[in-house]
Protein backbone atom coordinates (compact mmCIF):
# COMPACT_ATOMS: atom_id res chain seq x y z
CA UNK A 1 -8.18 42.14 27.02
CA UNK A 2 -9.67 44.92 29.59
CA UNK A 3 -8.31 46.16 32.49
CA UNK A 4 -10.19 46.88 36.14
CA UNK A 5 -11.09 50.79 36.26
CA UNK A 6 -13.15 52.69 38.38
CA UNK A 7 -16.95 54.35 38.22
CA UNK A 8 -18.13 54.25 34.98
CA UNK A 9 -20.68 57.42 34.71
CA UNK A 10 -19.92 59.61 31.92
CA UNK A 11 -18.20 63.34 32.64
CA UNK A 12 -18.89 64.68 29.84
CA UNK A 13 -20.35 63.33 26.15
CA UNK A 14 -19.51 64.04 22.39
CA UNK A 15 -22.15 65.43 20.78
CA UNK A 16 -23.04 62.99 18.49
CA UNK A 17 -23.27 60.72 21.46
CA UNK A 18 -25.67 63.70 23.13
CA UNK A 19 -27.85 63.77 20.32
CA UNK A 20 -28.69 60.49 19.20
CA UNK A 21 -32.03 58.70 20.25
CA UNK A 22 -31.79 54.96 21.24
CA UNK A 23 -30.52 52.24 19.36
CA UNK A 24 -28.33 53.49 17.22
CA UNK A 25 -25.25 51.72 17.82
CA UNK A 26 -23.68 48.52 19.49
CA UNK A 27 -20.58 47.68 21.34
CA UNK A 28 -19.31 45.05 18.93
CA UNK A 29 -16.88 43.67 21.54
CA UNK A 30 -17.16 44.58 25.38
CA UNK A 31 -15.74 42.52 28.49
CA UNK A 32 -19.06 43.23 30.95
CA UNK A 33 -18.09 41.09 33.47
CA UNK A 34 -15.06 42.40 34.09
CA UNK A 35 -16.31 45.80 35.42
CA UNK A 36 -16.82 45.51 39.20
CA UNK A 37 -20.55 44.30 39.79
CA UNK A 38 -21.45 46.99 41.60
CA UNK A 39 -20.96 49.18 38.03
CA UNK A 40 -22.62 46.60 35.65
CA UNK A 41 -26.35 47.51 35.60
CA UNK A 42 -25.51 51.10 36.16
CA UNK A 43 -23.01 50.69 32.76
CA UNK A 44 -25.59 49.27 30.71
CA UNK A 45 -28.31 51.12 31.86
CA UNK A 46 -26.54 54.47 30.77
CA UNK A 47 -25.33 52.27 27.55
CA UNK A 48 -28.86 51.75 26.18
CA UNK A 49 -30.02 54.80 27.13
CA UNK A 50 -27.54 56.91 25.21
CA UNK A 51 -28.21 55.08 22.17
CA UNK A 52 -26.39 51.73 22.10
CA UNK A 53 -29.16 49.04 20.54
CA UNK A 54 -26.93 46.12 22.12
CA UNK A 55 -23.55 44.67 23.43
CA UNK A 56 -21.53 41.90 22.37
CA UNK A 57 -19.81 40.35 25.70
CA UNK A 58 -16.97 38.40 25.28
CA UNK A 59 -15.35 35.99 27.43
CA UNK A 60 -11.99 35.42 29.29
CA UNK A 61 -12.61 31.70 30.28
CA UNK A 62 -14.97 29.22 31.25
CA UNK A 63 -15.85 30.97 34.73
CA UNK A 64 -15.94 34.69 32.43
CA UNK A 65 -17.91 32.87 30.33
CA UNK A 66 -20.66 31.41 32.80
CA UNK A 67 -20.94 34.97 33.58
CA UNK A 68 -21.48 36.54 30.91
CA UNK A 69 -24.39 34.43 30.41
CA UNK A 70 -26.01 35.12 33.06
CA UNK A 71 -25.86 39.23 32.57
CA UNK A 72 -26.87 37.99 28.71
CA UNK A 73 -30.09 36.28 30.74
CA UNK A 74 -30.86 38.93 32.37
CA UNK A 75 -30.63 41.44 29.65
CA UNK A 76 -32.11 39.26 26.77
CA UNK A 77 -31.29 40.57 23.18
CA UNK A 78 -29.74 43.36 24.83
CA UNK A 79 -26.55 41.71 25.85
CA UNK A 80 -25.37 38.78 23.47
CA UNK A 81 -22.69 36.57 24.71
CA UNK A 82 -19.56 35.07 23.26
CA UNK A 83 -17.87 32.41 25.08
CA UNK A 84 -14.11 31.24 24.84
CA UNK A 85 -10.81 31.58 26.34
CA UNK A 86 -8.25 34.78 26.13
CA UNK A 87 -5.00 33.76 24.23
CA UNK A 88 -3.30 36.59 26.54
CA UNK A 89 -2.79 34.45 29.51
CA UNK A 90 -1.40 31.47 30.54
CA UNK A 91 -3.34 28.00 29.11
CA UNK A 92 -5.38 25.72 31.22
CA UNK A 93 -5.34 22.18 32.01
CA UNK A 94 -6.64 20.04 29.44
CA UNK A 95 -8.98 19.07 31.42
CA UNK A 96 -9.92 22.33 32.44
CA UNK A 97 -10.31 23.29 28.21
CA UNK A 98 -12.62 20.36 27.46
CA UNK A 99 -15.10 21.33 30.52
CA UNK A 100 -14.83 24.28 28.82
CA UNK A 101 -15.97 23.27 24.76
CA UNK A 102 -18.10 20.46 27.11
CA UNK A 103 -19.95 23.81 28.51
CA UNK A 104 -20.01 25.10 25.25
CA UNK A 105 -21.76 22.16 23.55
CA UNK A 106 -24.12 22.25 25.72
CA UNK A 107 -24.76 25.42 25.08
CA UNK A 108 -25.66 25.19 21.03
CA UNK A 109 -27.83 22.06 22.02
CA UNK A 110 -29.98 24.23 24.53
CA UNK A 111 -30.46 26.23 21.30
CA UNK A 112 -28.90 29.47 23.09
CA UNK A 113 -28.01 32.41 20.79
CA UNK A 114 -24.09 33.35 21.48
CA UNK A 115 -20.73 33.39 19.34
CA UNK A 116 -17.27 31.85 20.12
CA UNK A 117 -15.23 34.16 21.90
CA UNK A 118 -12.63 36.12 22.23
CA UNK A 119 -10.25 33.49 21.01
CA UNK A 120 -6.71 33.85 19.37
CA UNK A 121 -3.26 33.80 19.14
CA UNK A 122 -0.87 35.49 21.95
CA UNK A 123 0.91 37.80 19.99
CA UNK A 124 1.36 40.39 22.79
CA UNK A 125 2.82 37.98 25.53
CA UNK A 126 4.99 36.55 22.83
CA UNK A 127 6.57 39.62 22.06
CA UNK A 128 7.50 40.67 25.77
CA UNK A 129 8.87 36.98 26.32
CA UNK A 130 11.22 37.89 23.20
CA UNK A 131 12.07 41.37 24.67
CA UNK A 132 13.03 39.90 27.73
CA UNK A 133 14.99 37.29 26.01
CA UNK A 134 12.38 34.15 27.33
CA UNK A 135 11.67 31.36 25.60
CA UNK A 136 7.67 31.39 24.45
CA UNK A 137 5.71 28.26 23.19
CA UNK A 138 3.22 29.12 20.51
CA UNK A 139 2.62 25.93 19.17
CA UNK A 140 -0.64 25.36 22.23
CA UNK A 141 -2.43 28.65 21.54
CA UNK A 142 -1.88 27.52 17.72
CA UNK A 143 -3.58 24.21 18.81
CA UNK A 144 -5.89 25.75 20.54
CA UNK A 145 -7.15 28.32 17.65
CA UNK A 146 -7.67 25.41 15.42
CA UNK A 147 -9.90 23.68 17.82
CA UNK A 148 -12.03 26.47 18.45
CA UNK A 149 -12.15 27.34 14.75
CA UNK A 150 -12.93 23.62 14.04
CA UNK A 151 -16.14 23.99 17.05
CA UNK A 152 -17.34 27.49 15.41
CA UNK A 153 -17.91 25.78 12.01
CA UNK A 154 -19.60 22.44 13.42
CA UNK A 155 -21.86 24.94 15.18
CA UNK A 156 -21.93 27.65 12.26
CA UNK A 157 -21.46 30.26 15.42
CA UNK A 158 -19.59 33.67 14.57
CA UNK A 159 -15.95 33.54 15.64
CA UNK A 160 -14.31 36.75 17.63
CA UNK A 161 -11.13 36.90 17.04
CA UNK A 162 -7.99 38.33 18.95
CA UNK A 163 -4.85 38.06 16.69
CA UNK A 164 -2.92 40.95 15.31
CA UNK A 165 0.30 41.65 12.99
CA UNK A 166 1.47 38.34 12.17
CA UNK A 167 -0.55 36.12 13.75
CA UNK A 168 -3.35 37.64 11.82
CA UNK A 169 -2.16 35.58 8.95
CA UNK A 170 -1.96 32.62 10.88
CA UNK A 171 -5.64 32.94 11.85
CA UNK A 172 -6.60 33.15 8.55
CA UNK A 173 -5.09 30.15 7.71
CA UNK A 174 -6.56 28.24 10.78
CA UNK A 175 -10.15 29.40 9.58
CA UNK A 176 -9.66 28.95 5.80
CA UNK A 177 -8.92 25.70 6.88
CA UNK A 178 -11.97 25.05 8.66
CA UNK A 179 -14.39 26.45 6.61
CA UNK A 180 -15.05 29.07 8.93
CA UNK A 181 -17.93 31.99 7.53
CA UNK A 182 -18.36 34.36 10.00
CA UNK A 183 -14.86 35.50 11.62
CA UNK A 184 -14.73 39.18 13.99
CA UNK A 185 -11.15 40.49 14.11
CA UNK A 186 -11.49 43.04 16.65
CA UNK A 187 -9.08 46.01 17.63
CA UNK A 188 -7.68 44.65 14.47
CA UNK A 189 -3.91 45.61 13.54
CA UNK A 190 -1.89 44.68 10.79
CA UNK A 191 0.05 45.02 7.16
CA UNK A 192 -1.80 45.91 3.90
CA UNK A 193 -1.53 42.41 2.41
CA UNK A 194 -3.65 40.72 5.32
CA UNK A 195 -5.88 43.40 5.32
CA UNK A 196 -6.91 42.25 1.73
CA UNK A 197 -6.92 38.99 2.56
CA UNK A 198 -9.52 39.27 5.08
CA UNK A 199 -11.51 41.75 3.42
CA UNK A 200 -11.75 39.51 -0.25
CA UNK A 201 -12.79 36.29 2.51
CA UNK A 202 -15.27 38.51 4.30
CA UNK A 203 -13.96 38.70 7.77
CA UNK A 204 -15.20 41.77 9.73
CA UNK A 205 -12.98 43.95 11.73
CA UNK A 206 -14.29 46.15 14.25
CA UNK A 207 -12.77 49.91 15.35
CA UNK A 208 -12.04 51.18 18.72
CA UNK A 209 -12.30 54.88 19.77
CA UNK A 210 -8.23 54.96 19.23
CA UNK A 211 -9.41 55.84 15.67
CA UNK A 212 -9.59 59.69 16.85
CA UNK A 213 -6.00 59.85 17.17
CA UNK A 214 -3.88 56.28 15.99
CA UNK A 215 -2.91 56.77 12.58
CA UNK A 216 -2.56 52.94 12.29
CA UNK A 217 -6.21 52.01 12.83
CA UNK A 218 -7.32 55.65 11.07
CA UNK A 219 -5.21 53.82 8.01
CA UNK A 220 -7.63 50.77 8.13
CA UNK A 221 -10.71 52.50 8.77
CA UNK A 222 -9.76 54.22 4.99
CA UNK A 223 -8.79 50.28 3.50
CA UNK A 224 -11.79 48.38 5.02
CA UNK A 225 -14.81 47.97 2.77
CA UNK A 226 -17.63 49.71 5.33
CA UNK A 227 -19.80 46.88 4.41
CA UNK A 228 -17.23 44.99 6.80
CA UNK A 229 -16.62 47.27 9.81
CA UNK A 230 -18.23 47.51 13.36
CA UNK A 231 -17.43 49.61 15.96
CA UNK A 232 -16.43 48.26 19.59
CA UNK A 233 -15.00 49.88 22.85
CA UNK A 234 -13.03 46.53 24.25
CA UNK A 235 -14.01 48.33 27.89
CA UNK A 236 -13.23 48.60 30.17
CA UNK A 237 -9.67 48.83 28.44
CA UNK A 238 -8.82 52.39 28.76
CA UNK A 239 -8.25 54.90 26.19
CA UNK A 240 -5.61 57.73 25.60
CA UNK A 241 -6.17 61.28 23.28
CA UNK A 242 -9.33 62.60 24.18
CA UNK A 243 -10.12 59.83 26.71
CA UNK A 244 -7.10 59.77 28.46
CA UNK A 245 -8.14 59.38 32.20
CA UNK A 246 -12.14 58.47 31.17
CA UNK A 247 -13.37 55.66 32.10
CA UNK A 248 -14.54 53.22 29.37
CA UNK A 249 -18.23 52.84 28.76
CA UNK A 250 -20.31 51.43 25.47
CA UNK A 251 -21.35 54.82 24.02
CA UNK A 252 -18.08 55.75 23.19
CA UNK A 253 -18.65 53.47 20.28
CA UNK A 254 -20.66 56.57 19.10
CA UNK A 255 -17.36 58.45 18.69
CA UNK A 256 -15.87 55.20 16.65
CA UNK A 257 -18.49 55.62 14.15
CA UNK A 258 -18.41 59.44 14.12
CA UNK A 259 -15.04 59.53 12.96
CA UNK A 260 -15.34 56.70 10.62
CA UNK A 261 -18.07 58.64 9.24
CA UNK A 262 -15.72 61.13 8.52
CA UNK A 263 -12.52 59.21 7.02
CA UNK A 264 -15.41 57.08 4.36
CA UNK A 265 -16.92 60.77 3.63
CA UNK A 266 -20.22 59.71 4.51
CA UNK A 267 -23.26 61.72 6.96
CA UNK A 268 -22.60 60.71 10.27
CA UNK A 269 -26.34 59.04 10.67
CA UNK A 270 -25.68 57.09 7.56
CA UNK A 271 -22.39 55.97 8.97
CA UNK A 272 -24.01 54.71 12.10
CA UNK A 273 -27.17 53.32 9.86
CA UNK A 274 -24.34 51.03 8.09
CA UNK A 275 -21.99 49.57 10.58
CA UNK A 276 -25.55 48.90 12.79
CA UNK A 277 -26.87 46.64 10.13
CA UNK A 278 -23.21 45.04 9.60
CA UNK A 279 -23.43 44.33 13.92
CA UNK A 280 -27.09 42.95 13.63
CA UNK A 281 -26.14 40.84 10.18
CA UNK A 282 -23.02 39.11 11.47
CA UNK A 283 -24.37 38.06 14.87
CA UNK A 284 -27.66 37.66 14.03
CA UNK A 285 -29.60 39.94 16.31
């Protein structure tokens, strides 16, 4: 889940970013419509021209989502959608859900390209209710998971996937049970054993710029097969290391795939060559 920030123009870029011609990369996981309007064309304007073939824009709810197709609409096979509802936030009427999976229906049967997303499990708000000794109801976002896991396989639609640590295991479950082919966990976190899991069923995880300086994600960047791995910037979510105080923009995916480059020993175009083809394969672009 992104924050607000600021102007988006870049100060200053790496120099793989400065060197490389168009198309090289995409933003596996981006929250467009949650930049201030005046900053979206300007964002992806600089985005594709630094090299960034496409974006995947993901979706906070049903009004999120309506948005996000119409920037996908206006940017077509640029931009590619994902619609679904944030697991970080407070749940919606039940009515309010099935206008939602109604919208989403209707969707598939217009024949529209898009994937189901971000969707997940709350692991983040549960954790501060338990620090500040609250009560926290999982069992609805649980619910909730399984019916959006249970719509991506009816529709054979790639899944994006917000659920980390624990709950990771729990999604896995949900989409085992399903059937589900094509599951994204992105900004992925988590322990050794559920890493395995998801790499033997196939799951892709994609890798935030934090890999220049978080051990943790470094860690899975070394553990996931690179067959598996895409690159994302979650913007505009901030950053810290090197970024601290930048504002988050799509071509900092470049720097993702730099230093995974570096951690699978491989040449830095060949690298980016790779985890392109694994964006384009999963979402079918």
């Amino acid at each position: 889940m992104a924050k607000a920030l600021g102007e988006n123009q870049p100060e200053k870029r790496s120099s793989l970013e400065a060197a490389s011609p168009a198309g090289l990369w995409m933003d596996a996981h981006l929250h467009v419509d949650l930049y201030a309007e005046e900053e979206r064309e300007a964002l992806l304007a600089a985005a594709f021209a630094e090299g960034v073939e496409a974006v995947v824009a993901v979706s906070m709810h049903l009004q999120s989502s309506v948005l996000n197709r119409e920037i996908a609409q206006r940017y077509d096979g640029r931009v590619h959608p994902a619609y679904g509802f944030h697991p970080e936030q407070p749940l919606p009427s039940e009515a309010e859900l099935d206008e939602l999976f109604s919208w989403i229906r209707l969707r598939h049967t217009a024949g529209e390209r898009f994937a189901i997303g971000e969707v997940g499990l709350p692991y983040y708000t549960r954790l501060e209710a338990s620090q500040a000794g609250m009560p926290f109801d999982e069992k609805p976002y649980l619910e909730l998971l399984e019916r959006f896991a249970a719509l991506a396989s009816e529709l054979d639609r790639p899944i994006v996937l917000h659920a980390v640590y624990e709950d990771a295991a729990k999604a896995c479950d949900i989409l085992e049970r399903h059937g589900v082919r094509r599951a994204h966990f992105h900004w992925f976190k988590g322990s050794e054993d559920v890493v395995r899991r998801m790499a033997a069923s196939g799951y892709m995880v994609s890798v935030t710029p934090d890999v220049a300086y978080e051990e943790e994600i470094q860690q899975l960047a070394v553990q996931y097969p690179i067959e598996q791995l895409m690159v994302e910037t979650d913007g505009p979510w901030p950053f810290e290391g090197p970024y601290a105080g930048k504002p988050t923009r799509p071509a900092m995916a470049a720097d993702a795939a730099r230093h995974i480059a570096d951690i699978k020993r491989l040449p830095a175009p060949e690298a980016a060559k790779i985890l392109l083809a694994n964006t384009r394969r999963f979402y079918g672009l």
